[in-house]
N, C-alpha and C. Protein backbone atom coordinates (compact mmCIF):
# COMPACT_ATOMS: atom_id res chain seq x y z
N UNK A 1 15.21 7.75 -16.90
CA UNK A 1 14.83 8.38 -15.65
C UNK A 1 14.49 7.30 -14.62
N UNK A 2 14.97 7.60 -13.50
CA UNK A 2 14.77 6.26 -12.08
C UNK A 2 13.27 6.74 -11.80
N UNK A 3 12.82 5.85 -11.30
CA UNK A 3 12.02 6.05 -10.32
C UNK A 3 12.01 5.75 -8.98
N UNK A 4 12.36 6.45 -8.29
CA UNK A 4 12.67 5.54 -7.38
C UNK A 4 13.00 6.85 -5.82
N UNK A 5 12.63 6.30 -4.68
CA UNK A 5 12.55 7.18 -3.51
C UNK A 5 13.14 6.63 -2.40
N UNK A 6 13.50 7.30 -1.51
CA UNK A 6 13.97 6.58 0.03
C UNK A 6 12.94 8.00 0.67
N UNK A 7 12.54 7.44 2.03
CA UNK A 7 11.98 8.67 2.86
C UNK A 7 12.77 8.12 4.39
N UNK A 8 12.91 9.07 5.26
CA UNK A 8 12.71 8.81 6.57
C UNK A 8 11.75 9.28 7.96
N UNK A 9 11.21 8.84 8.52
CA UNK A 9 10.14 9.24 9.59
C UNK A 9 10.54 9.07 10.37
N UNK A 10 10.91 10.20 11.19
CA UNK A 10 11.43 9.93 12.70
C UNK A 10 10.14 10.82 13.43
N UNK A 11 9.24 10.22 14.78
CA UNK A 11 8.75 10.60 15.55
C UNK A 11 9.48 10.14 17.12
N UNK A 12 8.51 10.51 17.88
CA UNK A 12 8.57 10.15 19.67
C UNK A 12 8.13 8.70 19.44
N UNK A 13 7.50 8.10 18.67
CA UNK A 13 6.94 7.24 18.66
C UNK A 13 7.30 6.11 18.05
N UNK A 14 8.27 6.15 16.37
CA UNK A 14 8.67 5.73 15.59
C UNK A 14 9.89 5.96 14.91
N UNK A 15 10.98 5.18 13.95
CA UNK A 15 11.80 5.47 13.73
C UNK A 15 11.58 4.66 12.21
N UNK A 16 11.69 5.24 11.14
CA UNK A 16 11.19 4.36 10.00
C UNK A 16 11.72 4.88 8.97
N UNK A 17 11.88 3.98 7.99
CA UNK A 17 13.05 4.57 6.56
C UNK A 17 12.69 2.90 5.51
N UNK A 18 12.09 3.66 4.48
CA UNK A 18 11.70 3.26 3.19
C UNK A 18 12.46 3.55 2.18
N UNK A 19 12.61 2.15 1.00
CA UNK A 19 13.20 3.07 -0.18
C UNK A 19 12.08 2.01 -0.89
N UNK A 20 11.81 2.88 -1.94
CA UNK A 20 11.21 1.85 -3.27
C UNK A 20 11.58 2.43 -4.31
N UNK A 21 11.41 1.72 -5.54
CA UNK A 21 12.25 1.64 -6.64
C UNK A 21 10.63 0.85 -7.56
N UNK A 22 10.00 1.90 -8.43
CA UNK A 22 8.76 1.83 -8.62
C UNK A 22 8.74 0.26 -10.09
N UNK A 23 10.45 0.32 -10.66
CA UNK A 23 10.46 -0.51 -11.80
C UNK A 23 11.46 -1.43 -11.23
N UNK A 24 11.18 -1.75 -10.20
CA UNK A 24 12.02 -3.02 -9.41
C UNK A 24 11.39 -4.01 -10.51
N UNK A 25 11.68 -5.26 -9.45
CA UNK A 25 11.54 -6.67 -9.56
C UNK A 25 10.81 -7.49 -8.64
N UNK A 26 10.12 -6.77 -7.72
CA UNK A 26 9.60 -7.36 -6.92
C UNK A 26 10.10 -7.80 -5.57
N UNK A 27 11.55 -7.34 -5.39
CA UNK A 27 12.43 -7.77 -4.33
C UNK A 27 12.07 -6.89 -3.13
N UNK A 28 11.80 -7.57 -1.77
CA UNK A 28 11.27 -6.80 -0.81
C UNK A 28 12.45 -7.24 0.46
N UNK A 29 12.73 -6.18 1.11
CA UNK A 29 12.66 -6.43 2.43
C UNK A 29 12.14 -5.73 3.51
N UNK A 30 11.64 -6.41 4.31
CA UNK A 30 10.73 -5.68 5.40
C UNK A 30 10.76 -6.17 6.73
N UNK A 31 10.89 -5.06 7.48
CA UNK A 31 11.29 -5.37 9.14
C UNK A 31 10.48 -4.35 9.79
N UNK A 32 8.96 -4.69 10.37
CA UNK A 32 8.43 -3.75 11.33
C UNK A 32 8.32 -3.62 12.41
N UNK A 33 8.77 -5.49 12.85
CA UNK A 33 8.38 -6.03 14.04
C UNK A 33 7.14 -6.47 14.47
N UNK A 34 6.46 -6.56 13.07
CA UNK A 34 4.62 -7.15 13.05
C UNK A 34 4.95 -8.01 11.80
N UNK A 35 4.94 -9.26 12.27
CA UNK A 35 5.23 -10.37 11.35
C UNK A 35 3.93 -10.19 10.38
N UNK A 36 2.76 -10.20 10.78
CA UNK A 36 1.77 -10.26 9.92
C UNK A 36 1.63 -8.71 8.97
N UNK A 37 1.79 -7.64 9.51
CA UNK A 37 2.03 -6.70 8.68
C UNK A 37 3.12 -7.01 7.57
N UNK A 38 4.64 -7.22 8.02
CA UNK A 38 5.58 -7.74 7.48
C UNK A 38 5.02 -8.42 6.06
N UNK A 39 3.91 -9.21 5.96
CA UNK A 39 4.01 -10.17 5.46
C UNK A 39 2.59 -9.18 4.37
N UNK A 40 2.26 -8.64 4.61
CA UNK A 40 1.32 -7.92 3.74
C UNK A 40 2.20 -6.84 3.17
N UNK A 41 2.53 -6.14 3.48
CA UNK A 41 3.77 -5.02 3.07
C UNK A 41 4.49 -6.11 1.53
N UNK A 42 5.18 -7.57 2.14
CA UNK A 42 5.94 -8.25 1.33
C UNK A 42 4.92 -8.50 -0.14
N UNK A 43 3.29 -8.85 0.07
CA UNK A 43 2.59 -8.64 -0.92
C UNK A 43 2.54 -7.31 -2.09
N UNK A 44 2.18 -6.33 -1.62
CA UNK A 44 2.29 -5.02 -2.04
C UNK A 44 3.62 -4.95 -2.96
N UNK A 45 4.63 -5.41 -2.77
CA UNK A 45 5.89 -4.99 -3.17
C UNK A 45 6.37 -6.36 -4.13
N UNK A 46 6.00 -7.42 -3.72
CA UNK A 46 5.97 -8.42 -4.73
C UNK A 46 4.62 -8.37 -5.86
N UNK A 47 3.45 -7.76 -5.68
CA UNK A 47 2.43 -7.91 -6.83
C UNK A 47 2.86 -6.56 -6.96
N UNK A 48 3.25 -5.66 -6.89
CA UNK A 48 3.22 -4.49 -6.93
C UNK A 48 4.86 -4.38 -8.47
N UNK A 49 5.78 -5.57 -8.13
CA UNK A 49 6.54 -5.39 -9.02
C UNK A 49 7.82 -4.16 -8.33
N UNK A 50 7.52 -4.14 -6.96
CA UNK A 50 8.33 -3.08 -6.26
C UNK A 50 9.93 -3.32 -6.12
N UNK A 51 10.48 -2.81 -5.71
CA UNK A 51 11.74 -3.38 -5.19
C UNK A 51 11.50 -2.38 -3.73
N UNK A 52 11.30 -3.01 -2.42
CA UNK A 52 10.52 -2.50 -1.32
C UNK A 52 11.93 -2.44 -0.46
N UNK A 53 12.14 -1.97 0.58
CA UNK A 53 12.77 -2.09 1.43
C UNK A 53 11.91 -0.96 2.69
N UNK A 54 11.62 -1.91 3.97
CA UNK A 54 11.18 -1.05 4.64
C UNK A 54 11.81 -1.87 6.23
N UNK A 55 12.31 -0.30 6.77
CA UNK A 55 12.81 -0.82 8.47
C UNK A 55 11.95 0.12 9.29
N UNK A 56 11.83 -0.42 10.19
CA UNK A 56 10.54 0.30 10.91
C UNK A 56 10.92 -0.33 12.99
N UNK A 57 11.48 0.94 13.55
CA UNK A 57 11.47 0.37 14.94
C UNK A 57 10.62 1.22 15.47
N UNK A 58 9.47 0.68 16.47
CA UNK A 58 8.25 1.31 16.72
C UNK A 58 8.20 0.95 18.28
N UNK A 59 6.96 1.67 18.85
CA UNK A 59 6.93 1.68 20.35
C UNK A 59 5.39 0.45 20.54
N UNK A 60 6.36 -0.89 20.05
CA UNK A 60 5.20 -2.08 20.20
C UNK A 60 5.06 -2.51 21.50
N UNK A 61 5.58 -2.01 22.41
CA UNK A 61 5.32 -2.57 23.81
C UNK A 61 3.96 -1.95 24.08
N UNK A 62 3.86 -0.87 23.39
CA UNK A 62 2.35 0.06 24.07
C UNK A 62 1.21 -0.54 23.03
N UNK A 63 1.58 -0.69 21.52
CA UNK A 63 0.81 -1.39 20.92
C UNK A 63 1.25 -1.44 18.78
N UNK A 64 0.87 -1.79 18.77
CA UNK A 64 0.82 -1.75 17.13
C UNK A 64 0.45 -0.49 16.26
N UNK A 65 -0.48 -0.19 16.61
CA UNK A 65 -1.00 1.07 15.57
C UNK A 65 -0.06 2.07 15.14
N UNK A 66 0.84 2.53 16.28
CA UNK A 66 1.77 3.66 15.99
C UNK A 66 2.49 3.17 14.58
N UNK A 67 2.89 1.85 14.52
CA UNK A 67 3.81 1.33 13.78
C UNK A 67 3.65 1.06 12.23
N UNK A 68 2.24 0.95 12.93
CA UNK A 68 1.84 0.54 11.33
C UNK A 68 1.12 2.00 10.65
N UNK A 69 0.71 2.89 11.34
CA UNK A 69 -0.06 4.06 11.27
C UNK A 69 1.40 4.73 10.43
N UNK A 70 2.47 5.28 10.68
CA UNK A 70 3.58 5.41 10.75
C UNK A 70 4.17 4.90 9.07
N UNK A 71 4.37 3.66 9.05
CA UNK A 71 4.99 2.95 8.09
C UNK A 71 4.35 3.07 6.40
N UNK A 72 3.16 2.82 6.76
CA UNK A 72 1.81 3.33 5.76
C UNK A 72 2.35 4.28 5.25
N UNK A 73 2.49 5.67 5.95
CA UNK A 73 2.33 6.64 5.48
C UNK A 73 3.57 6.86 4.82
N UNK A 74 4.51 6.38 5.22
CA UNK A 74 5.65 6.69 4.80
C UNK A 74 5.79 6.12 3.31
N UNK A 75 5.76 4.81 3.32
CA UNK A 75 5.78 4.11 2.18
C UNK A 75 4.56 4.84 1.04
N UNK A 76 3.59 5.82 1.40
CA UNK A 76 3.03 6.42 0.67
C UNK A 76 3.62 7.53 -0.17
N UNK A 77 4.44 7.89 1.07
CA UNK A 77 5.10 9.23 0.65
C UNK A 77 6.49 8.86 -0.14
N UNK A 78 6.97 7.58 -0.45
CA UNK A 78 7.91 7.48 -0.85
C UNK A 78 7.40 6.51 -2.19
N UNK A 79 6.23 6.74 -2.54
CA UNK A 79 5.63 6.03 -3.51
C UNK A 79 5.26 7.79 -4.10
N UNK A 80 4.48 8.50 -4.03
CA UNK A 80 4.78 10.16 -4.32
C UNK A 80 5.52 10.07 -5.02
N UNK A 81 6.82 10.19 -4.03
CA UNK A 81 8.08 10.81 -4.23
C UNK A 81 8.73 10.53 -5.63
N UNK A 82 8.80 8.94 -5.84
CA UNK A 82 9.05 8.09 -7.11
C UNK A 82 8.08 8.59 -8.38
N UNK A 83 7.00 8.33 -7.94
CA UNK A 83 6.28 8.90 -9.14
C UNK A 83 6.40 10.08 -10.17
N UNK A 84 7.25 11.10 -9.57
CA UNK A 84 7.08 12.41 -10.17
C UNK A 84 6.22 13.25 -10.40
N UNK A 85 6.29 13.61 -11.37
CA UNK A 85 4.97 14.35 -12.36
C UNK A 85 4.16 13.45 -12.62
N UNK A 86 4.14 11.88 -12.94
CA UNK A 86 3.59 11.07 -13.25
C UNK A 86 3.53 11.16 -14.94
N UNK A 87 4.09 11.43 -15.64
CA UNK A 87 4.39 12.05 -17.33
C UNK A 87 4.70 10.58 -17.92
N UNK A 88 3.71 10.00 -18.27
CA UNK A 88 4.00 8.94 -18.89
C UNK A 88 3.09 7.38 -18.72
N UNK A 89 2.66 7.59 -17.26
CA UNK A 89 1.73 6.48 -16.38
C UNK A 89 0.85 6.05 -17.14
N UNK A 90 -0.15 4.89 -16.93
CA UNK A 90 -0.65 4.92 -17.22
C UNK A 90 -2.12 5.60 -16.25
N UNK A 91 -1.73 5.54 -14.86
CA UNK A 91 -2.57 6.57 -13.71
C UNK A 91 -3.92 5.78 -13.50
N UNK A 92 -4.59 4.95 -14.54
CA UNK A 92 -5.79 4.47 -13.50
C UNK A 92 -5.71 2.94 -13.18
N UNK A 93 -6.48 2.25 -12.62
CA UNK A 93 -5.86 0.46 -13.07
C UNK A 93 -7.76 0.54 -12.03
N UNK A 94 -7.94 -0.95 -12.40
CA UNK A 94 -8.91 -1.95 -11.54
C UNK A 94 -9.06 -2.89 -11.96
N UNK A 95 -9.41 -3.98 -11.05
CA UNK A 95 -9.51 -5.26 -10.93
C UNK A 95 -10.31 -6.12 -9.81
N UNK A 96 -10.11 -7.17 -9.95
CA UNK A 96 -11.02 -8.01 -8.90
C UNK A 96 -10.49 -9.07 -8.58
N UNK A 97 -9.55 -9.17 -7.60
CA UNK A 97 -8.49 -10.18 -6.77
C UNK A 97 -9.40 -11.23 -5.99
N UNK A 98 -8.70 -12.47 -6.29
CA UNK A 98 -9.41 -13.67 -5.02
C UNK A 98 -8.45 -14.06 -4.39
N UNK A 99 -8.79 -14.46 -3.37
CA UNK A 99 -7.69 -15.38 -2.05
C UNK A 99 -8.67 -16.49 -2.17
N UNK A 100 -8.56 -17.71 -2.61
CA UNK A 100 -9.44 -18.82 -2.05
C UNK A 100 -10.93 -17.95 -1.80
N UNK A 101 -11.59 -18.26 -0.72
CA UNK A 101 -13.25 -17.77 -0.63
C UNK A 101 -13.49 -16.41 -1.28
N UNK A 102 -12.05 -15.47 -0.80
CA UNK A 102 -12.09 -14.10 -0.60
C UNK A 102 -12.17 -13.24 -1.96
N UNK A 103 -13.29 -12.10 -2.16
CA UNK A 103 -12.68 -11.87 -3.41
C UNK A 103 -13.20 -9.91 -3.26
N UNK A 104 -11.89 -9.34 -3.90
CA UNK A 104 -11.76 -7.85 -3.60
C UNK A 104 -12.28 -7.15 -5.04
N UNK A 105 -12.98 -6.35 -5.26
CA UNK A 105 -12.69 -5.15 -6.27
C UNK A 105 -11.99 -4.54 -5.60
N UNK A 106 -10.87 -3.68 -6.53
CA UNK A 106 -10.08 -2.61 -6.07
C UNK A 106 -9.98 -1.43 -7.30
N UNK A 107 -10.18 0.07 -7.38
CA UNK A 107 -9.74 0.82 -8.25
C UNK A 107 -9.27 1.97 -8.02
N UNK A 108 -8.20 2.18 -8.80
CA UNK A 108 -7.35 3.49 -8.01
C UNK A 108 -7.20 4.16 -9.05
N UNK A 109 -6.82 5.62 -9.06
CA UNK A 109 -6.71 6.44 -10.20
C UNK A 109 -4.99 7.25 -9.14
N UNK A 110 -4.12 7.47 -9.96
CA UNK A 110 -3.02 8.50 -9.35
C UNK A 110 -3.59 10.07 -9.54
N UNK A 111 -4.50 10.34 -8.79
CA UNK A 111 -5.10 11.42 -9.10
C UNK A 111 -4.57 12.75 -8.69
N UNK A 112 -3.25 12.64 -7.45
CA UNK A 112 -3.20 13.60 -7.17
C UNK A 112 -3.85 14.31 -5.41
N UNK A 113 -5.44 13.69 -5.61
CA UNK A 113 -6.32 13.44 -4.68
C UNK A 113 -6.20 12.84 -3.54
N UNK A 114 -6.02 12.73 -2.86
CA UNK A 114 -6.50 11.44 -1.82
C UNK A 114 -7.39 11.48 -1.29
N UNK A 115 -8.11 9.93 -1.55
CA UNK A 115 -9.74 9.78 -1.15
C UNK A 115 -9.67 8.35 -0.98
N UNK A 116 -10.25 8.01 -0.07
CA UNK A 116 -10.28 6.78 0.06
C UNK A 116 -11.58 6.05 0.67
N UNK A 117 -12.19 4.88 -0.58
CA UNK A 117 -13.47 4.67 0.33
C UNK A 117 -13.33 2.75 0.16
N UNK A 118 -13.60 2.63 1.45
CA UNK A 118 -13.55 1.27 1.80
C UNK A 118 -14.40 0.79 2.49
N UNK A 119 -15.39 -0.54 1.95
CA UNK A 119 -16.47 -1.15 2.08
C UNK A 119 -15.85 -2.65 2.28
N UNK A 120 -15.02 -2.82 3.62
CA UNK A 120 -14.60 -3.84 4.22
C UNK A 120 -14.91 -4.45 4.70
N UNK A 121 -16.05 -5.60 4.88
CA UNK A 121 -16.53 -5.76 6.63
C UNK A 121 -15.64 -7.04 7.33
N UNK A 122 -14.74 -6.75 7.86
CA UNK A 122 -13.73 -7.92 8.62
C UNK A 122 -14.55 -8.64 9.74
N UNK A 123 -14.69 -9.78 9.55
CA UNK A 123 -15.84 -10.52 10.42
C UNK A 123 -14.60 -10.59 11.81
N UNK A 124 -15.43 -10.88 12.68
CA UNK A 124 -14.94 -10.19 13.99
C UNK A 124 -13.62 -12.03 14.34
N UNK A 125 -12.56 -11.20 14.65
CA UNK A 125 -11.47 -12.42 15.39
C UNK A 125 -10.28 -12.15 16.12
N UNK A 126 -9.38 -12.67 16.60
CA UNK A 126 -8.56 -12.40 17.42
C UNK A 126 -7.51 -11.64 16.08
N UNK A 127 -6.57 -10.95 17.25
CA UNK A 127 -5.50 -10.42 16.48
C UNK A 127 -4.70 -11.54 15.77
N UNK A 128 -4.10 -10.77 14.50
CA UNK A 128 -3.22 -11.98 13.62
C UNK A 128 -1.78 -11.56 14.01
N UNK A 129 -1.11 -13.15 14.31
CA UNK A 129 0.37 -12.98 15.00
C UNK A 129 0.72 -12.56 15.94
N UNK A 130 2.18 -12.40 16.35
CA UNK A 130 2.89 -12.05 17.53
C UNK A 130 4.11 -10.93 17.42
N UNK A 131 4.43 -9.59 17.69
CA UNK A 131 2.53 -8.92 18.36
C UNK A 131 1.26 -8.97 17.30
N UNK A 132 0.41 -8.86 18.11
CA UNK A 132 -0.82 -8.86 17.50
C UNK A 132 -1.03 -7.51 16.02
N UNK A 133 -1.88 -8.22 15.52
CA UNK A 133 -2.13 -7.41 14.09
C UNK A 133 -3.41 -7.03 14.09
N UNK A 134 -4.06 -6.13 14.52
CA UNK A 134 -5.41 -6.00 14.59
C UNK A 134 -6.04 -5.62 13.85
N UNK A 135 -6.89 -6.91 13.32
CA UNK A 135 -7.37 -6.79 11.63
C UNK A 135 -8.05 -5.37 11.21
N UNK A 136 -8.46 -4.80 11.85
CA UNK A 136 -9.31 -3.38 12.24
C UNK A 136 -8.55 -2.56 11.80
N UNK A 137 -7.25 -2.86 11.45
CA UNK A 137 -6.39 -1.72 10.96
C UNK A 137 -5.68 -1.93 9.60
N UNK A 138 -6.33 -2.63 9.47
CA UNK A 138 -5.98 -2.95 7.53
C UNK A 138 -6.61 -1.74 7.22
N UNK A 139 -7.80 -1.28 7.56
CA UNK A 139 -8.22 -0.24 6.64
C UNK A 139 -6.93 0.87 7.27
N UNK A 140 -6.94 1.18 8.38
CA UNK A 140 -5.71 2.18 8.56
C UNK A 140 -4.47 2.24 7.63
N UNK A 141 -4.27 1.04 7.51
CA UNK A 141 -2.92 1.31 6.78
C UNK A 141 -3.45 1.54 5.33
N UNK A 142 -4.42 0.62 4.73
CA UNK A 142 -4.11 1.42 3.09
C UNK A 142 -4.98 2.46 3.15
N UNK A 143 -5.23 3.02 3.73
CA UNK A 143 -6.08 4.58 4.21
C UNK A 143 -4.44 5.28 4.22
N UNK A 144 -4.12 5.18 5.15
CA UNK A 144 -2.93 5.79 5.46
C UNK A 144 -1.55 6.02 3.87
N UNK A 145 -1.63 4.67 3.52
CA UNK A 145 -0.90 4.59 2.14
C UNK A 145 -1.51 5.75 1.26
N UNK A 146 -2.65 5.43 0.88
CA UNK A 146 -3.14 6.16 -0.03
C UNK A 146 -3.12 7.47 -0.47
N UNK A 147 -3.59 8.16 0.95
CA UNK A 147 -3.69 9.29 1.24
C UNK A 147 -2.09 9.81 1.20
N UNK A 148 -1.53 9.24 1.38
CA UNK A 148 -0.17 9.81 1.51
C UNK A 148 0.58 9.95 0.01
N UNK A 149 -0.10 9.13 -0.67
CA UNK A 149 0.58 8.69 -2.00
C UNK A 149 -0.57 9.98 -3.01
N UNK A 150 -1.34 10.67 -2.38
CA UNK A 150 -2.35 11.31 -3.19
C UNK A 150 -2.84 10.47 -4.05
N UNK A 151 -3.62 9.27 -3.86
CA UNK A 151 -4.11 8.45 -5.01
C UNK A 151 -6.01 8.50 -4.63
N UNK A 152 -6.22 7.93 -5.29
CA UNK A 152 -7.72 7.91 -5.14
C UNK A 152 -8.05 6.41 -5.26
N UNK A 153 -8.92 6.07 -4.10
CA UNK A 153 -8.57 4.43 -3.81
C UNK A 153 -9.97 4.30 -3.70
N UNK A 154 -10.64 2.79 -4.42
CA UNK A 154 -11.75 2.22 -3.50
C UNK A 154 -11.24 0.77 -3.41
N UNK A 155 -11.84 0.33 -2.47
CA UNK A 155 -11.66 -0.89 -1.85
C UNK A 155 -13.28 -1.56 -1.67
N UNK A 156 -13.77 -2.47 -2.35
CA UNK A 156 -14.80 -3.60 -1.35
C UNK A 156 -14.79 -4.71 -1.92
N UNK A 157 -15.08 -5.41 -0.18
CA UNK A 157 -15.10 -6.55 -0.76
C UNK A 157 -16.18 -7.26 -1.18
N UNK A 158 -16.21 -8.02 -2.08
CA UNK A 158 -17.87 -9.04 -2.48
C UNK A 158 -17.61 -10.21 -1.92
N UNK A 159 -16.59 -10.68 -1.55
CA UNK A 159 -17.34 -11.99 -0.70
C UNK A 159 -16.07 -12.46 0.39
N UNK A 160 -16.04 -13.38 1.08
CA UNK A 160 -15.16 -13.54 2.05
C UNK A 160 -15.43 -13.99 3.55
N UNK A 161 -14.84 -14.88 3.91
CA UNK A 161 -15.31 -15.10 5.73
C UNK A 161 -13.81 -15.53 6.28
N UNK A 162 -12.94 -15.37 5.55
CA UNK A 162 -11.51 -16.33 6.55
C UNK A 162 -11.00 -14.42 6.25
N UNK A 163 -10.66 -14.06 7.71
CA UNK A 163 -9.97 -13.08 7.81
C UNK A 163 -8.32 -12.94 7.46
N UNK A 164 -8.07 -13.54 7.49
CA UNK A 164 -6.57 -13.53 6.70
C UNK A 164 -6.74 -13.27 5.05
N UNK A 165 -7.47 -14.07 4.75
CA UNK A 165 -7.70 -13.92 3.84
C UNK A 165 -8.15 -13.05 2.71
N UNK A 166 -8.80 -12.38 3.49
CA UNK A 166 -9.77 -10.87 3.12
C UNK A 166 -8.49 -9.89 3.38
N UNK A 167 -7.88 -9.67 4.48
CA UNK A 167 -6.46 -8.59 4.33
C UNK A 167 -5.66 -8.73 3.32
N UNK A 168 -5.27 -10.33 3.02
CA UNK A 168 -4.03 -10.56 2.24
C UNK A 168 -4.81 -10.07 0.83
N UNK A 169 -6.36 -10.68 0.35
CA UNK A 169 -6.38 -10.10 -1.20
C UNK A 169 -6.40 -8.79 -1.43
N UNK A 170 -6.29 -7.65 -0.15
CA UNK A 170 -6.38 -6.58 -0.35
C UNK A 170 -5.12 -6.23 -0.58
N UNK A 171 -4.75 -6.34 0.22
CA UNK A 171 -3.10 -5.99 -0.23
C UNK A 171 -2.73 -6.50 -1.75
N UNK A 172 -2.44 -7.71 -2.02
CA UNK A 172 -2.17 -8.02 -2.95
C UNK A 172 -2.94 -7.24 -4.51
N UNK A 173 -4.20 -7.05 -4.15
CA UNK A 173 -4.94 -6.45 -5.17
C UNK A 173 -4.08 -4.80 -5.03
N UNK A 174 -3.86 -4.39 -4.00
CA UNK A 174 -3.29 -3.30 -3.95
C UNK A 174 -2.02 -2.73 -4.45
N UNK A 175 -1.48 -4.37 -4.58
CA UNK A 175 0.02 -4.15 -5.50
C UNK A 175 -0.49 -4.06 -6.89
N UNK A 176 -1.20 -5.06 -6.97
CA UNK A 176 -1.18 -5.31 -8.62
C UNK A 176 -1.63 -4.25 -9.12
N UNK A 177 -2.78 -3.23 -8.67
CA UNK A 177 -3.24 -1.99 -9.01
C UNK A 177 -2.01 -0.83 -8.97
N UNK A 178 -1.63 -0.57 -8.29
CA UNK A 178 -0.65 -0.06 -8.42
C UNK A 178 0.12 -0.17 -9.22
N UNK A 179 0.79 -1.42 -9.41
CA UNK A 179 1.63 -1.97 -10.77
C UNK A 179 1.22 -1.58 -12.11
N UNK A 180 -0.41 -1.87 -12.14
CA UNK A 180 -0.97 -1.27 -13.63
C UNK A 180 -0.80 0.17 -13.59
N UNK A 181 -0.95 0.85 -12.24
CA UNK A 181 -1.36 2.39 -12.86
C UNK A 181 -0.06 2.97 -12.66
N UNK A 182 0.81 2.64 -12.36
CA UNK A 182 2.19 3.22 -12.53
C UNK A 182 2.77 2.87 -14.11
N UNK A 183 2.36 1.95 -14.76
CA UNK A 183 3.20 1.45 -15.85
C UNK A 183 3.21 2.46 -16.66
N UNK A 184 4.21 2.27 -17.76
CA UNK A 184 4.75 3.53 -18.89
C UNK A 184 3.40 3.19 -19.75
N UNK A 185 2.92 3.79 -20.54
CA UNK A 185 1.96 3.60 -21.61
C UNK A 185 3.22 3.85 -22.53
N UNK A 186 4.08 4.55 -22.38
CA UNK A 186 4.97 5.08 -23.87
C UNK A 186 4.72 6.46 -24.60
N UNK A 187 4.02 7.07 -23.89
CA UNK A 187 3.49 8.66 -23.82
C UNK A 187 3.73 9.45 -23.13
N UNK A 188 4.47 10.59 -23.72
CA UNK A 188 5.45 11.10 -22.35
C UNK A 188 4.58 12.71 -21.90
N UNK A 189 3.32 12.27 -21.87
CA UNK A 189 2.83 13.65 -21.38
C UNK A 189 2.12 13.09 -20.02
N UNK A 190 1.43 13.92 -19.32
CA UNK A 190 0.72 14.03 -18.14
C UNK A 190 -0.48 13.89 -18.63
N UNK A 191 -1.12 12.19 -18.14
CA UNK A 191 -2.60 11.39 -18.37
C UNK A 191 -3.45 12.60 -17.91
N UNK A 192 -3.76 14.04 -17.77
CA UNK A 192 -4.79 14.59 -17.08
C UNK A 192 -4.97 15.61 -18.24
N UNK A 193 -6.22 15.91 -18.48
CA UNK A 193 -6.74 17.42 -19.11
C UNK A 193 -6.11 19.05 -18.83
N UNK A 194 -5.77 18.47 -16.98
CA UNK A 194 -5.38 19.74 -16.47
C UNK A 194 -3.54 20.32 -16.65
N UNK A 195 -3.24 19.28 -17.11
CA UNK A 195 -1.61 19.25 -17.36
C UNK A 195 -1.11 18.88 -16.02
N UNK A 196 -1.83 18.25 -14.95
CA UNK A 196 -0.74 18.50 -13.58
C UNK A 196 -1.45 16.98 -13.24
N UNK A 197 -0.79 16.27 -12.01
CA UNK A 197 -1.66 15.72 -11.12
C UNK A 197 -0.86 15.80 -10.43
């Protein structure tokens, strides 16, 4: 059985089309037109073990958020989509990622749910890259992921002061979690009491 999804999002605002492939290799490509998003997305999908492909043309002249607000969700919904029933997952994962100073707990369950609680504090700095990446919206996007993917997410961080740094271990912690709680255990029923998630 594949796992594996394409979605497309067309708004007034956005034009966006994802495929992932949940037992890739890690092979990404990504075009949002936010180099620094770009480059967190490329995390997710390389720790994540993804095979990512995401194109994304957005209305960046007015600003960023649409784009990334947008892309999130999609790539959530095409992380869903792949999953199935989830009959086999292993469905929960956590861990505790460092970047150099930076260091994340992250734990997610494929619950079905979406909940998302994040205890981020991004010390205050200019936008990252050209256009700007406004660190303020890291939580948007894996808010946005999450929820879309029905997962149940926490995020905080315990320590950290270089803002790049603190986004990128999130992300990255965000692949690798993912990676664990998608994996086969080798049990082909549904991880829940209730028979569903």
């Amino acid at each position: 059985m594949t796992r594996r999804a394409t979605r497309i999002r067309e708004t007034g605002e956005t034009s966006i089309e994802v495929s992932l492939d949940l037992d890739g290799s890690g092979i990404t490509e990504i075009s949002t037109g936010i180099p620094f998003f770009d480059h967190m997305l490329d995390q997710v999908g390389r720790h994540g073990g993804l095979d990512l492909t995401v194109r994304a043309v957005g209305d960046l002249a007015i600003d960023t958020h649409h784009t990334i607000e947008d892309v999130s969700i999609t790539v959530g919904e095409a992380l869903r989509e792949a999953l199935g029933d989830k009959a086999g997952v292993t469905r929960f994962s956590s861990g505790r990622y460092p970047l150099d100073e930076a260091l994340v707990d992250i734990a997610l369950d494929l619950s079905g749910r979406p909940f998302v609680f994040w205890e981020v504090a991004i010390p205050e700095c200019l936008p990252l890259g050209d256009p700007p990446f406004d660190p303020q919206l890291a939580e948007h996007a894996v808010s946005s992921l999450a929820t879309a993917a029905a997962m149940t997410l926490h995020v905080e961080l315990v320590r950290g002061r270089n803002v790049h740094h603190i986004i990128e271990a999130v992300f990255k912690g965000l692949g690798r979690s993912i990676r664990a709680a998608v994996s086969r255990t080798g049990e082909a029923g549904i991880p829940s009491t209730k028979g569903a998630l």
